[in-house]
N, C-alpha and C. Protein backbone atom coordinates (compact mmCIF):
# COMPACT_ATOMS: atom_id res chain seq x y z
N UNK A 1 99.45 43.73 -112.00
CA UNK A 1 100.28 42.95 -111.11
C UNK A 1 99.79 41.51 -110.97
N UNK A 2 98.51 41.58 -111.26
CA UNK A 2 97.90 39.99 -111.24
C UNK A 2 98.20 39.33 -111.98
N UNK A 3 98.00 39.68 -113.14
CA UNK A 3 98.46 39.15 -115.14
C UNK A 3 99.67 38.77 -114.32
N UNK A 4 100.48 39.21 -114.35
CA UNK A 4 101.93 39.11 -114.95
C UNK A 4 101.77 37.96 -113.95
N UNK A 5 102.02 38.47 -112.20
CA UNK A 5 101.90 37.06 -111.42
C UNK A 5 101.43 35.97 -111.72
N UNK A 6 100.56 36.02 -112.17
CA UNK A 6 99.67 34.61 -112.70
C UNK A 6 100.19 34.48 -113.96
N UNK A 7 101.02 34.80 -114.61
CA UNK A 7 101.43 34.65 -115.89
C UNK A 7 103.20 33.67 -115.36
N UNK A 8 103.85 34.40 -114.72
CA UNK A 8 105.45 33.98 -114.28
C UNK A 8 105.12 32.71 -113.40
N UNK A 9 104.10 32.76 -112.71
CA UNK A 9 103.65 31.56 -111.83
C UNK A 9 103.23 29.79 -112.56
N UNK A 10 102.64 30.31 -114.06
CA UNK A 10 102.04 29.08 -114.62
C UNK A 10 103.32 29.01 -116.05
N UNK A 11 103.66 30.02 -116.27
CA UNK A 11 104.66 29.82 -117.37
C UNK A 11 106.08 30.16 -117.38
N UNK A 12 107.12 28.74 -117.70
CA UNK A 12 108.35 29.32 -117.34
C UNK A 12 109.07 30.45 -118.86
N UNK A 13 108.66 31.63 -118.48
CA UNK A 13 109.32 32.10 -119.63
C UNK A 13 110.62 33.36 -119.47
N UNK A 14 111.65 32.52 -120.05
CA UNK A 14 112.64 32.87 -119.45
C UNK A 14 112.96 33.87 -120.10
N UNK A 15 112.08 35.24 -121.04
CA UNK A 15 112.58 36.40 -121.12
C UNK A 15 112.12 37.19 -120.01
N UNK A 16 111.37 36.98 -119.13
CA UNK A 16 110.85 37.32 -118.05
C UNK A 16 112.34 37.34 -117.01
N UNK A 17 113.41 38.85 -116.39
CA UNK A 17 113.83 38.38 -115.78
C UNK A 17 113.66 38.96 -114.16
N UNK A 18 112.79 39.97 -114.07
CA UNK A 18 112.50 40.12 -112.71
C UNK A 18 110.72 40.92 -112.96
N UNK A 19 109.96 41.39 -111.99
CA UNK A 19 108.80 41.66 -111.68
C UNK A 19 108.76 42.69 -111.22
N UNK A 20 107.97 43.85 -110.95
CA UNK A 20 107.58 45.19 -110.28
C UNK A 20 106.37 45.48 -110.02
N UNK A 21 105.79 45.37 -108.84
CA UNK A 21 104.30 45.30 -109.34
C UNK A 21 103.79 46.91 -108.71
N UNK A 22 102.70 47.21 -108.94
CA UNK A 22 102.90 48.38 -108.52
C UNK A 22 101.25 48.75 -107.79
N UNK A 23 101.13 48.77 -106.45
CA UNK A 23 99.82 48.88 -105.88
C UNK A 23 99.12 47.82 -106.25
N UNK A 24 99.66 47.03 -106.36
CA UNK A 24 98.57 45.95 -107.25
C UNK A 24 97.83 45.03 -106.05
N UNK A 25 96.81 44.71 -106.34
CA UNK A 25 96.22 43.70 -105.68
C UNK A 25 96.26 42.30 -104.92
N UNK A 26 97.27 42.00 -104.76
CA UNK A 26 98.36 40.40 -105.08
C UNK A 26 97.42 39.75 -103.67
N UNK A 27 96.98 40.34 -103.09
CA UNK A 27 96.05 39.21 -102.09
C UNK A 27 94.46 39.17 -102.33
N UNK A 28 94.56 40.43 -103.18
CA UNK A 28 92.96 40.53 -103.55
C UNK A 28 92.29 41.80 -102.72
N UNK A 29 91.04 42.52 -102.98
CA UNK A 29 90.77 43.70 -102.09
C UNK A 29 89.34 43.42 -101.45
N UNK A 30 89.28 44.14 -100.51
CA UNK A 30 87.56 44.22 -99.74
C UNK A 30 86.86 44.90 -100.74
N UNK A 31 87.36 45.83 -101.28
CA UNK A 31 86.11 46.72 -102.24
C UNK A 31 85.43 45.63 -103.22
N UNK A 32 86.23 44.43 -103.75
CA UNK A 32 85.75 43.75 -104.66
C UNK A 32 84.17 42.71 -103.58
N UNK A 33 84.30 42.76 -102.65
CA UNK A 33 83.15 42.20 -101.67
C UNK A 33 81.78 42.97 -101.97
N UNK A 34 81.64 44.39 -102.69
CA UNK A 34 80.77 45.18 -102.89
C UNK A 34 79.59 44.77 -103.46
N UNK A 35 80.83 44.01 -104.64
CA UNK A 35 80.20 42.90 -106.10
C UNK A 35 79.09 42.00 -105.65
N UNK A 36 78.39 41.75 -106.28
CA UNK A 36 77.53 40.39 -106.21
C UNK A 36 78.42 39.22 -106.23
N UNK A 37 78.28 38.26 -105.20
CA UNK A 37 79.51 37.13 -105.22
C UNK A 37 79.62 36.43 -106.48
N UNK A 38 78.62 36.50 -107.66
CA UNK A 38 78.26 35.60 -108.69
C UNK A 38 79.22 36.64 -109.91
N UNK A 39 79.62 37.91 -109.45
CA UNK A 39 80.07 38.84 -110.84
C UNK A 39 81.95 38.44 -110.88
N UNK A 40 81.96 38.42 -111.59
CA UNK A 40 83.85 38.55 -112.19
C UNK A 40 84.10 39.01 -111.23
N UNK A 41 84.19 40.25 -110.95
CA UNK A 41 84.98 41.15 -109.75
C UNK A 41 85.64 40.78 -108.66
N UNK A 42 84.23 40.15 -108.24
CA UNK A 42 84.29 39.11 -106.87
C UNK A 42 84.74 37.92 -106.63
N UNK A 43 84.95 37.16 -107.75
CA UNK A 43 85.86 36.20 -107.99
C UNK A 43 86.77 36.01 -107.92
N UNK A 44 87.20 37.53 -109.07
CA UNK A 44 88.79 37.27 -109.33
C UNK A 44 89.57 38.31 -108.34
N UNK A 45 89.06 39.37 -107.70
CA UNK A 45 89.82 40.37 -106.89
C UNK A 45 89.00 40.41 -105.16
N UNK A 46 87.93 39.72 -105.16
CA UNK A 46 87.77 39.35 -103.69
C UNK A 46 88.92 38.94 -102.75
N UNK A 47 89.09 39.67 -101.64
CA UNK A 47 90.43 39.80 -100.84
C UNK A 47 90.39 37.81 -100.14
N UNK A 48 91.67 37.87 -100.78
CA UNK A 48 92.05 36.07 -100.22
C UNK A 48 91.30 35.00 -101.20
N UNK A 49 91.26 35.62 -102.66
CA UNK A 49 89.99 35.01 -103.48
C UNK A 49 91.10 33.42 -103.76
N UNK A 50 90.70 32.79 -104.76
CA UNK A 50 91.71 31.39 -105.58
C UNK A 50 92.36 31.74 -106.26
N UNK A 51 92.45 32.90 -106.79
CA UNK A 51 93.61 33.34 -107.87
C UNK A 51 94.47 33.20 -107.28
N UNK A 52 94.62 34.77 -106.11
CA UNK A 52 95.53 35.25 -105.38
C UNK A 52 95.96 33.94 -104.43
N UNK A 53 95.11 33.12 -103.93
CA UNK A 53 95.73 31.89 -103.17
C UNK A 53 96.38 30.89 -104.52
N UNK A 54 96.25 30.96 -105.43
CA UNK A 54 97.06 29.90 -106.12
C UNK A 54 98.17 30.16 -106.22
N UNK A 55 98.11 32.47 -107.06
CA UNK A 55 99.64 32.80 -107.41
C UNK A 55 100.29 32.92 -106.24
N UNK A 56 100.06 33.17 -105.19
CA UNK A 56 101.06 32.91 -103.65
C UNK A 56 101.40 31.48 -103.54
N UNK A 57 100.66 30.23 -103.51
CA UNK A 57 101.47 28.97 -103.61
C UNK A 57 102.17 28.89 -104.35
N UNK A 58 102.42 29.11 -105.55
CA UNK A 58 102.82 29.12 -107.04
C UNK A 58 104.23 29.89 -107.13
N UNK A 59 104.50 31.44 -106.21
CA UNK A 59 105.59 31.89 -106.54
C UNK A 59 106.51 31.33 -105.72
N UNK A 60 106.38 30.61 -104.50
CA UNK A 60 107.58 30.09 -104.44
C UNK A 60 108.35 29.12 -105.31
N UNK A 61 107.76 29.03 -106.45
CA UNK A 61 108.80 28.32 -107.49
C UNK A 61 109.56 29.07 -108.43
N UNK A 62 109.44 30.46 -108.00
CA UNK A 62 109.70 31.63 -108.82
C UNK A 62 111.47 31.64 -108.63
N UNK A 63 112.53 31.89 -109.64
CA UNK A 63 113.74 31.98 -109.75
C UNK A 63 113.89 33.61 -110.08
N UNK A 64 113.03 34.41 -109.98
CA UNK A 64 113.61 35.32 -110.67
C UNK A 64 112.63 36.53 -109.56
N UNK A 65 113.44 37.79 -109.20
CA UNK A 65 113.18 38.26 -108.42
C UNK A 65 111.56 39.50 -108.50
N UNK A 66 110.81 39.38 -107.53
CA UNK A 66 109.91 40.35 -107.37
C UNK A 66 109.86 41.29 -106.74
N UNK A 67 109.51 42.92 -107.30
CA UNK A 67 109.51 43.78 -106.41
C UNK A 67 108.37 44.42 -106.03
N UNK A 68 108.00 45.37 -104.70
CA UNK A 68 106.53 45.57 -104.98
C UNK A 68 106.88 47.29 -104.84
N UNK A 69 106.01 48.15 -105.56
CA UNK A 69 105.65 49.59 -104.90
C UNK A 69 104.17 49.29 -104.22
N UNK A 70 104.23 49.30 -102.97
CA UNK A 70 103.55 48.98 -102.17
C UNK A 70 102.90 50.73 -101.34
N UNK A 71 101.68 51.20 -101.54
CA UNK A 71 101.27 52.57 -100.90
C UNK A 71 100.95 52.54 -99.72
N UNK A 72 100.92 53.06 -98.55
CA UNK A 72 100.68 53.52 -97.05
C UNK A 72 98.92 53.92 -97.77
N UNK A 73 98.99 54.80 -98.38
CA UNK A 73 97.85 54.81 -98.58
C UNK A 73 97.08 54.60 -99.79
N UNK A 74 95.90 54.06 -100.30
CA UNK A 74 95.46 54.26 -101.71
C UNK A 74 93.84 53.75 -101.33
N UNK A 75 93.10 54.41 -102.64
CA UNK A 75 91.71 54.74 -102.62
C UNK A 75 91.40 53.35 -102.98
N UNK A 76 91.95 52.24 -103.77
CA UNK A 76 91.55 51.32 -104.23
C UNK A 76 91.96 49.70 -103.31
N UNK A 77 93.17 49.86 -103.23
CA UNK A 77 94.02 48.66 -102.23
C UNK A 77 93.44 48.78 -100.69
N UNK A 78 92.94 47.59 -100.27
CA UNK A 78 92.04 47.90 -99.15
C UNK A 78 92.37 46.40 -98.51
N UNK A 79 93.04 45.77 -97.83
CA UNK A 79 94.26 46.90 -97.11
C UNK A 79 95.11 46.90 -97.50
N UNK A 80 96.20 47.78 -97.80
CA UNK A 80 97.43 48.15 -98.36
C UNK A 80 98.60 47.00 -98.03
N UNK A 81 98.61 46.61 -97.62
CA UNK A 81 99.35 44.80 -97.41
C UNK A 81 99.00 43.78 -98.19
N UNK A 82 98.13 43.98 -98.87
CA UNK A 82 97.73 43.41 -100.31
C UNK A 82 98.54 43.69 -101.20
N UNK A 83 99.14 44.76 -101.35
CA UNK A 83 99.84 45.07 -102.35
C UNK A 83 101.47 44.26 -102.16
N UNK A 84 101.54 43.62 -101.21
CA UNK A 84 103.18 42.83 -101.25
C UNK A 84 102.92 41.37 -100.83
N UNK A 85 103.67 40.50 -101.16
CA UNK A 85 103.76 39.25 -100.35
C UNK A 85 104.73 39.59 -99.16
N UNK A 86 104.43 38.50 -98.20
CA UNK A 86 105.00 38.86 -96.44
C UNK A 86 106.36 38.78 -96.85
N UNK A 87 106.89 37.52 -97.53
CA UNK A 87 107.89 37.26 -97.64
C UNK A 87 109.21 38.09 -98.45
N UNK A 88 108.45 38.99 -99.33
CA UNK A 88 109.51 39.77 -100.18
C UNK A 88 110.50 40.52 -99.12
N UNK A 89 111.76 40.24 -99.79
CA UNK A 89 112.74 41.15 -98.83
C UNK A 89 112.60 42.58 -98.76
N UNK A 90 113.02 42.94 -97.80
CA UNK A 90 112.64 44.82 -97.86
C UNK A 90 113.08 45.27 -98.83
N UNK A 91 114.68 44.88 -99.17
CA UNK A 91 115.39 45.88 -100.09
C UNK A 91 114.10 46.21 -101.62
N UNK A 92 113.12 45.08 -101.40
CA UNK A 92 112.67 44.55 -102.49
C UNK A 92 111.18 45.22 -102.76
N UNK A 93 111.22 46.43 -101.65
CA UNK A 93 109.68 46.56 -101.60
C UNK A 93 109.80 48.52 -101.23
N UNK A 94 109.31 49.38 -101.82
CA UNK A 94 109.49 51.00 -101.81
C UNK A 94 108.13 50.99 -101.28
N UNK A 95 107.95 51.74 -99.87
CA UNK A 95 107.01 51.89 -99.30
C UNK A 95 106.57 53.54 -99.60
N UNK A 96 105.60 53.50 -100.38
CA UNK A 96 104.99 54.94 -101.01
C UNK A 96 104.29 55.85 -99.82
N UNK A 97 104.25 56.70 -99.66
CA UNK A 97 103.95 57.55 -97.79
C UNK A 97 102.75 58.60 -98.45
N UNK A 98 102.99 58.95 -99.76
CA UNK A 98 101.91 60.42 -100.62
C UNK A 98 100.59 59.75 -100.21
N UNK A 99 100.11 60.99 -100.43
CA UNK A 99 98.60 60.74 -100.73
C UNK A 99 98.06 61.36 -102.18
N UNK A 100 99.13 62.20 -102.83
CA UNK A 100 98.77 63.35 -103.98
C UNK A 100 98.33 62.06 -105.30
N UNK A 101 98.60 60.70 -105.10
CA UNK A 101 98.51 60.27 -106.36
C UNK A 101 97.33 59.38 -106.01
N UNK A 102 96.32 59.07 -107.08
CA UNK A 102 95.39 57.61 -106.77
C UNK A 102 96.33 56.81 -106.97
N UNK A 103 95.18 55.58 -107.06
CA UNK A 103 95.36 54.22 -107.66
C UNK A 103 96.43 54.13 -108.90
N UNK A 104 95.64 54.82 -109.61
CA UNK A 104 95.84 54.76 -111.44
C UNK A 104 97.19 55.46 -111.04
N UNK A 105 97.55 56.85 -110.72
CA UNK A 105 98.32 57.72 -110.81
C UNK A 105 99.72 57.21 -110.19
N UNK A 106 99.39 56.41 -109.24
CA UNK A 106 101.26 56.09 -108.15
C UNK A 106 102.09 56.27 -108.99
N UNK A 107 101.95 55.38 -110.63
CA UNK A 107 103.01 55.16 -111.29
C UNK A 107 103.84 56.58 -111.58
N UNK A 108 102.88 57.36 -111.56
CA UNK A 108 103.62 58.74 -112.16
C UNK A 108 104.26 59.85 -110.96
N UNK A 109 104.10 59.09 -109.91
CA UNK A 109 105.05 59.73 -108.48
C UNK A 109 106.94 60.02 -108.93
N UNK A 110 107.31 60.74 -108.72
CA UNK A 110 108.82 60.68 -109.30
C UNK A 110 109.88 60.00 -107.91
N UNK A 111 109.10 59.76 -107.09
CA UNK A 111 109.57 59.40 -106.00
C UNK A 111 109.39 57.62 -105.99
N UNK A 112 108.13 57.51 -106.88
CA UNK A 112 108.07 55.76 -107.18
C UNK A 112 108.73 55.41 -108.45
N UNK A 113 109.14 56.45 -110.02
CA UNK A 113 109.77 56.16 -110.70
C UNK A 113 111.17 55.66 -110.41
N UNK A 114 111.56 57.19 -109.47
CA UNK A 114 113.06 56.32 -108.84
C UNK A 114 113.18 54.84 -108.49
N UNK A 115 112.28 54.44 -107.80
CA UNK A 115 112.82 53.38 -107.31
C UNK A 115 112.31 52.11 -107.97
N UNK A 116 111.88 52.45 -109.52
CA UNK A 116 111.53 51.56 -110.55
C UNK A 116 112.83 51.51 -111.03
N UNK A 117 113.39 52.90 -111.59
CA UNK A 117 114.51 53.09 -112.10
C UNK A 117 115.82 52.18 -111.57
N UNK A 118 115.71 52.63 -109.77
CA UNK A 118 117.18 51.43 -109.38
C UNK A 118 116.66 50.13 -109.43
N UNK A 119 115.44 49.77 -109.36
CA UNK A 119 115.54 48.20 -109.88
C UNK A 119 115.72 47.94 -111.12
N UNK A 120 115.17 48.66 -111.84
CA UNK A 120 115.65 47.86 -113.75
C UNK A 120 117.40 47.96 -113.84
């Protein structure tokens, strides 16, 4: 979810026509604080790091729509409001409630495919 954000944010490429991100990190997480402040980790996924503050200035120049699967709960997203920007419209955001899936796994929820499915 970061790639791509930071990818639609710095490049206009117009086969790109909407986004889905899925549990992803988009503000950055506390677990990455674990890191030594000097390692990758902590740089690039430290919660409120410069990435995540650039691609949030950055998408409001965005023309093309983003959606988030955003989890109530997950082992990795810390805190789970990381996983959306404030601003995305609801219609625009499937709030995941399970606990049966990790991190890795959400994608394979049939309850989060659906609502991959009505957005494509």
């Amino acid at each position: 979810g970061i790639t791509i954000m930071r990818y639609v944010t710095v490049y206009d490429d117009i086969r790109i026509k909407k986004v889905i991100t899925i549990s992803s990190p988009l503000k950055g997480t506390y677990i990455a604080h674990l890191f030594p402040e000097t390692s990758e980790v902590y740089k690039g996924l430290s919660y409120d790091n410069n990435i995540s503050k650039e691609i949030i200035a950055a998408k409001n120049k965005l023309t093309i729509p983003i959606y988030h699967i955003v989890p109530m709960w997950d082992n990795v997203i810390i805190p789970v409001d990381s996983a959306k920007y404030d601003e995305t419209p609801n219609d625009n955001i499937y709030y995941y409630n399970g606990t049966k899936y990790s991190h890795v796994g959400i994608g394979c929820n049939p309850d989060v495919a659906k609502a991959i499915i009505k957005w494509l």
